[in-house]
Protein backbone atom coordinates (compact mmCIF):
# COMPACT_ATOMS: atom_id res chain seq x y z
CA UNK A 1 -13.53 -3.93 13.45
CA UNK A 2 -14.68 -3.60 9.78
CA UNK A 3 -14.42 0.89 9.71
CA UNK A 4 -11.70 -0.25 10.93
CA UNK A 5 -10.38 -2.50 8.35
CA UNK A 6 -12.01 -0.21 6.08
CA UNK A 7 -10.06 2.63 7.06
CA UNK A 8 -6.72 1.66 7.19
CA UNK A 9 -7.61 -0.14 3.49
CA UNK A 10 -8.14 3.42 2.05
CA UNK A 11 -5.55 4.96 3.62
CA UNK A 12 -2.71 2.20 2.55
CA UNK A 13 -4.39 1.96 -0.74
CA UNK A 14 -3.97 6.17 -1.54
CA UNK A 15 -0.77 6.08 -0.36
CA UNK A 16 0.30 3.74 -2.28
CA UNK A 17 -1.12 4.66 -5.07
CA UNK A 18 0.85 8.39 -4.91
CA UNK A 19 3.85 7.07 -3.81
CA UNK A 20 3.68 4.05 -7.09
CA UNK A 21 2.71 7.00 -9.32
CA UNK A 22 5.45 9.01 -7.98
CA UNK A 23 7.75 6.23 -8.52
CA UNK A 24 6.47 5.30 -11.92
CA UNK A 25 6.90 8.72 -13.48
CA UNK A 26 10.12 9.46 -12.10
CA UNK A 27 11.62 5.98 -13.36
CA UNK A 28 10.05 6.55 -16.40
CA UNK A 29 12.15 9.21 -17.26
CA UNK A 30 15.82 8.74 -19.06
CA UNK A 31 18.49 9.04 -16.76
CA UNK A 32 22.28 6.95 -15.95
CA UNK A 33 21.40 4.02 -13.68
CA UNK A 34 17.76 3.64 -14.21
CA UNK A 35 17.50 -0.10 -14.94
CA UNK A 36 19.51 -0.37 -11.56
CA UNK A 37 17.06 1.96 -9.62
CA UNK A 38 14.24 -0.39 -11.06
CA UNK A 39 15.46 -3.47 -9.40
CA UNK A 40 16.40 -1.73 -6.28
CA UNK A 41 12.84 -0.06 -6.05
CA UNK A 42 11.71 -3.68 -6.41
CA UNK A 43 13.04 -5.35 -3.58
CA UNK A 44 10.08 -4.59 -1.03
CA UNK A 45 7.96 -6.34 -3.25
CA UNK A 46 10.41 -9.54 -4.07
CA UNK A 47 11.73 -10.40 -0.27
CA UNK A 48 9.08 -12.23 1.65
CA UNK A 49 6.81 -10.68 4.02
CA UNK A 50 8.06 -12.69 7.04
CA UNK A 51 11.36 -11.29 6.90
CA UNK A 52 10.23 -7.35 6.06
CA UNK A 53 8.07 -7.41 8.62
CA UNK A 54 10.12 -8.66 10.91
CA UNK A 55 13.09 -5.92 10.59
CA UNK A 56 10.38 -3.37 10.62
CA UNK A 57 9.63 -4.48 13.77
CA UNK A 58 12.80 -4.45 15.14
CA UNK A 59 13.83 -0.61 14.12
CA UNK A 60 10.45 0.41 15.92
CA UNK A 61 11.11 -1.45 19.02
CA UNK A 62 10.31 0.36 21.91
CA UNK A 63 13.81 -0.85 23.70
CA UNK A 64 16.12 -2.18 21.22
CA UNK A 65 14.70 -0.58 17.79
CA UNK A 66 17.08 1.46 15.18
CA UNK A 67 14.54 4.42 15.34
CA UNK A 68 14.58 5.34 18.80
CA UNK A 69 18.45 5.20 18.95
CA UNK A 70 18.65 7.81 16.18
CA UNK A 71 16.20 9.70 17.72
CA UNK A 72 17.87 9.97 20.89
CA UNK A 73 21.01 10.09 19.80
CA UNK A 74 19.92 13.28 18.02
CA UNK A 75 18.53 14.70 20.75
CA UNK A 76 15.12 14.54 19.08
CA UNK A 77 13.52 12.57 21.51
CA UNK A 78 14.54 12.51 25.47
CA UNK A 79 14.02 8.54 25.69
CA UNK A 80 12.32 5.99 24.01
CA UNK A 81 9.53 5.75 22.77
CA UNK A 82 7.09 2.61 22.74
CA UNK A 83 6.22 3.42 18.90
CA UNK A 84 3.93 -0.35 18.73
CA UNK A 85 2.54 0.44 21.98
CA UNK A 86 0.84 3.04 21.66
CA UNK A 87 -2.21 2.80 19.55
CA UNK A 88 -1.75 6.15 17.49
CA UNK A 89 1.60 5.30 15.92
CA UNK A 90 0.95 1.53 15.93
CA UNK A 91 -1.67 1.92 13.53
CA UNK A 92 0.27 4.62 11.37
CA UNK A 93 2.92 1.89 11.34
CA UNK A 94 1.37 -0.60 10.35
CA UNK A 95 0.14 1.62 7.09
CA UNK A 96 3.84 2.59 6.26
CA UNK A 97 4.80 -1.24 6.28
CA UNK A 98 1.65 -2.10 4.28
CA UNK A 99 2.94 1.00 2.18
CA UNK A 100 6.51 0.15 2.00
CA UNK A 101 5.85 -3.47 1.04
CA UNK A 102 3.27 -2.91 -1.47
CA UNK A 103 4.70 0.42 -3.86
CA UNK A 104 6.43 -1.69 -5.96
CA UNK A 105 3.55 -3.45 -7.46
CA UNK A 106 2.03 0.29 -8.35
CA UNK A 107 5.26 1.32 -9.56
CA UNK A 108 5.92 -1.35 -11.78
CA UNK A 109 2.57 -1.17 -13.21
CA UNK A 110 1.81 2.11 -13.71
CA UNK A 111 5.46 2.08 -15.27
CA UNK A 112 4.01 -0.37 -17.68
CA UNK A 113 0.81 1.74 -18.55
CA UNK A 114 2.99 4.78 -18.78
CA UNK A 115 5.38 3.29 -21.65
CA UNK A 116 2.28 2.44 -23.62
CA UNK A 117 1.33 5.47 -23.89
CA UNK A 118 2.36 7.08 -27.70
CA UNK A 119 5.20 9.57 -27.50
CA UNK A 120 3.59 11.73 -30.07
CA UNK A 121 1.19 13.07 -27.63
CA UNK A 122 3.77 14.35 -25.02
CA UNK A 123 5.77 15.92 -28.11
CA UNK A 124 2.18 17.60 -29.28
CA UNK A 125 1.33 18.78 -25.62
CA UNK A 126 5.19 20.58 -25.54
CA UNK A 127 4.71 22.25 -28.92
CA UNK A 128 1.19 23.47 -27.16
CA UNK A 129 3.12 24.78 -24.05
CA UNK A 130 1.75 22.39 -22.03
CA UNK A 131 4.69 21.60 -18.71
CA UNK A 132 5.11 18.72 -16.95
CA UNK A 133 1.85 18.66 -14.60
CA UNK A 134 -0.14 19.54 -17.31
CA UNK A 135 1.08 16.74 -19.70
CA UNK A 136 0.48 14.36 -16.30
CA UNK A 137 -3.01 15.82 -15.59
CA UNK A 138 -4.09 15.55 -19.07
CA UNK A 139 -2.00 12.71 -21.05
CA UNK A 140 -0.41 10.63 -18.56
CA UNK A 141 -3.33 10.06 -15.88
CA UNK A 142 -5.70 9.42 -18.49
CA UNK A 143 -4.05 7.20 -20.23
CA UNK A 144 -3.60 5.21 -16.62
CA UNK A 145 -7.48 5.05 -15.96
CA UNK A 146 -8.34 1.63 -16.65
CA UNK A 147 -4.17 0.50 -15.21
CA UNK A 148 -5.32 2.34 -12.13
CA UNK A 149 -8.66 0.76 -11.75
CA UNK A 150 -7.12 -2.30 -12.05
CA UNK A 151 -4.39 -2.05 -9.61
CA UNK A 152 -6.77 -0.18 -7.17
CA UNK A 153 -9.46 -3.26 -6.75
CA UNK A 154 -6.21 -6.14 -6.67
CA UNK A 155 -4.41 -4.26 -4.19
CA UNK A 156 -7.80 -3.34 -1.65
CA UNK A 157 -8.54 -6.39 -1.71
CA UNK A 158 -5.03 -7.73 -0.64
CA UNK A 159 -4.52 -5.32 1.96
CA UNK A 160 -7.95 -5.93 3.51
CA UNK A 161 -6.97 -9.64 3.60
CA UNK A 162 -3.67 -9.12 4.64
CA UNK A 163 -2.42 -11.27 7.66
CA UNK A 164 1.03 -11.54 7.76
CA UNK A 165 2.09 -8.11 8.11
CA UNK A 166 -0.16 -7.14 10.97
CA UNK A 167 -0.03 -10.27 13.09
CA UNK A 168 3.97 -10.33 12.53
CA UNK A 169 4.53 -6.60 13.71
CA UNK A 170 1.89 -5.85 16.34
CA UNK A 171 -0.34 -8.97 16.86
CA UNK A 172 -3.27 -6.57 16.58
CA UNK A 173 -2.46 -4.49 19.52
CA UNK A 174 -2.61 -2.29 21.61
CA UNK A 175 -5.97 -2.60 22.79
CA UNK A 176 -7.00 -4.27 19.37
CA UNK A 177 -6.14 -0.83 17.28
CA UNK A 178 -4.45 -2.56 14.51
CA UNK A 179 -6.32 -5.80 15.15
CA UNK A 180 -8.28 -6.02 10.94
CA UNK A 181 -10.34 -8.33 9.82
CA UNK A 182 -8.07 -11.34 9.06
CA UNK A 183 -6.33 -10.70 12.19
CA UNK A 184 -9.53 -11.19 14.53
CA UNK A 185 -10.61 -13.91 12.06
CA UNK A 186 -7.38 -15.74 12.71
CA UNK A 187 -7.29 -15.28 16.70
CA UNK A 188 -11.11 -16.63 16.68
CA UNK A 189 -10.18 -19.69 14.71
CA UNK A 190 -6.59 -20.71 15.66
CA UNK A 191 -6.17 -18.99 18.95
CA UNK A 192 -9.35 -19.36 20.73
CA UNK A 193 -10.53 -22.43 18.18
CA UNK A 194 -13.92 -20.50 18.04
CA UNK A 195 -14.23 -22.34 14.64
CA UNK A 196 -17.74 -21.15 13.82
CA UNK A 197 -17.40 -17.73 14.73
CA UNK A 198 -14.08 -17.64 12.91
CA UNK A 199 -15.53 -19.36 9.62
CA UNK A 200 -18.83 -17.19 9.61
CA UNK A 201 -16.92 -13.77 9.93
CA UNK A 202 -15.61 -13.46 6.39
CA UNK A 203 -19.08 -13.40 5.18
CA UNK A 204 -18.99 -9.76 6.59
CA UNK A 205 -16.43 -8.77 3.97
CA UNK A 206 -18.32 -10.51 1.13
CA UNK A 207 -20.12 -7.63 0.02
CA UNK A 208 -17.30 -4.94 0.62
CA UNK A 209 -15.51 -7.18 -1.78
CA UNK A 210 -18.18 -7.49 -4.16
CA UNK A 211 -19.34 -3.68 -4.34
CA UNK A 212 -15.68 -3.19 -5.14
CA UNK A 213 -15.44 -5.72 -7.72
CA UNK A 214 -18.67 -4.02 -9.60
CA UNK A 215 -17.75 -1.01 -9.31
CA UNK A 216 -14.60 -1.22 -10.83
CA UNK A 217 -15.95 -3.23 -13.19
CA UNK A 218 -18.73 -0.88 -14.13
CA UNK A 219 -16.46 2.32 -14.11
CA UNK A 220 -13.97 0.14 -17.03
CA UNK A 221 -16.77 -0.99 -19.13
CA UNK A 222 -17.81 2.54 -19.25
CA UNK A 223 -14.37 3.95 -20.06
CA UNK A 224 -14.14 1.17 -22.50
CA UNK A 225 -17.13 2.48 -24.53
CA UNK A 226 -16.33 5.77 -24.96
């Protein structure tokens, strides 16, 4: 249960780190409509979890969902598939929610970092010949480090507490493949009212949390005295 919390973390965390770097950089650049773009790229983030979740999990219904009828109806699939039922695509699923409802945050961060960063050093790295993935190898990502650290250790350590979205759009099935931490936690205590077991089972997380916590820390007093 905790590799797998752990694992699905990780995952959810990288991926949301490329896709809010992604984001970031391409919003960052001057174009008609980008203010717009900004606040549409922000929804995920603004509309509560309950009701994301929820349409998620209607499009990837095995019967009903939005997915399977375009699939079909494109002849890309025969019949439908039972996406939350089976434990392979469940779990992906459950990433690309966690994904999808957590971007923005990245985006709108890094965004921030990136617009502190002076424009005389992008002008300097274009006189040098330097193109665009070498000014974001060597000017933009550094100048993201201690952003990025940041934003890393919040976000782990909401998705590896997260409840809502996993209890809402599989309930921690099938056969307990998307069933994390919080989620077992929560069937122990409220479900099964094993309140001891349920209370004593965060400790396990404590020092996950706290490794993170220093080692972040660590890594940004470091960069901070160079």
């Amino acid at each position: 249960m905790v590799i797998r919390t752990v694992v699905i973390t990780v995952i959810a965390v990288f991926l949301k780190t490329v896709v809010g770097l992604i984001l970031a950089t391409s919003l960052n650049q001057p174009f008609p409509g980008r203010n717009i773009l900004r606040g549409v790229f922000m929804l995920p983030w603004i509309l509560p979890t309950y009701i994301i979740v929820l349409v998620w999990r209607w499009i990837f219904d095995g019967q009903t969902g939005l997915l399977n009828q375009i699939l079909v109806s494109w002849g890309l699939i025969g019949e439908n598939y039972p996406f939350l039922a089976k434990p392979g695509s469940a779990v992906a699923l459950l990433i690309f929610v966690m994904v999808w409802k957590g971007y923005p945050f990245y985006a709108l961060t890094f965004l921030a970092g990136m617009q502190t960063i002076p424009a005389d050093l992008y002008d300097a790295a274009k006189v040098d010949g330097a193109g665009r993935a070498g000014r974001f190898l060597y000017i933009t990502l550094p100048g993201l480090k201690q952003v990025m650290g940041v934003v890393i250790l919040l976000s782990t350590i909401w998705t590896m507490n997260s409840l809502e979205i996993p209890m809402l759009l599989t309930g921690g099935g099938p056969s307990s493949a998307t069933e994390v931490f919080p989620l077992l936690t929560y069937h122990l205590a409220m479900q099964n009212f094993r309140l001891g077991e349920g209370s004593a089972l965060p400790i396990m997380m404590l020092p996950i949390v706290a490794l993170l916590v220093l080692g972040v820390a660590s890594y940004m007093d470091k960069e901070a005295t160079q």
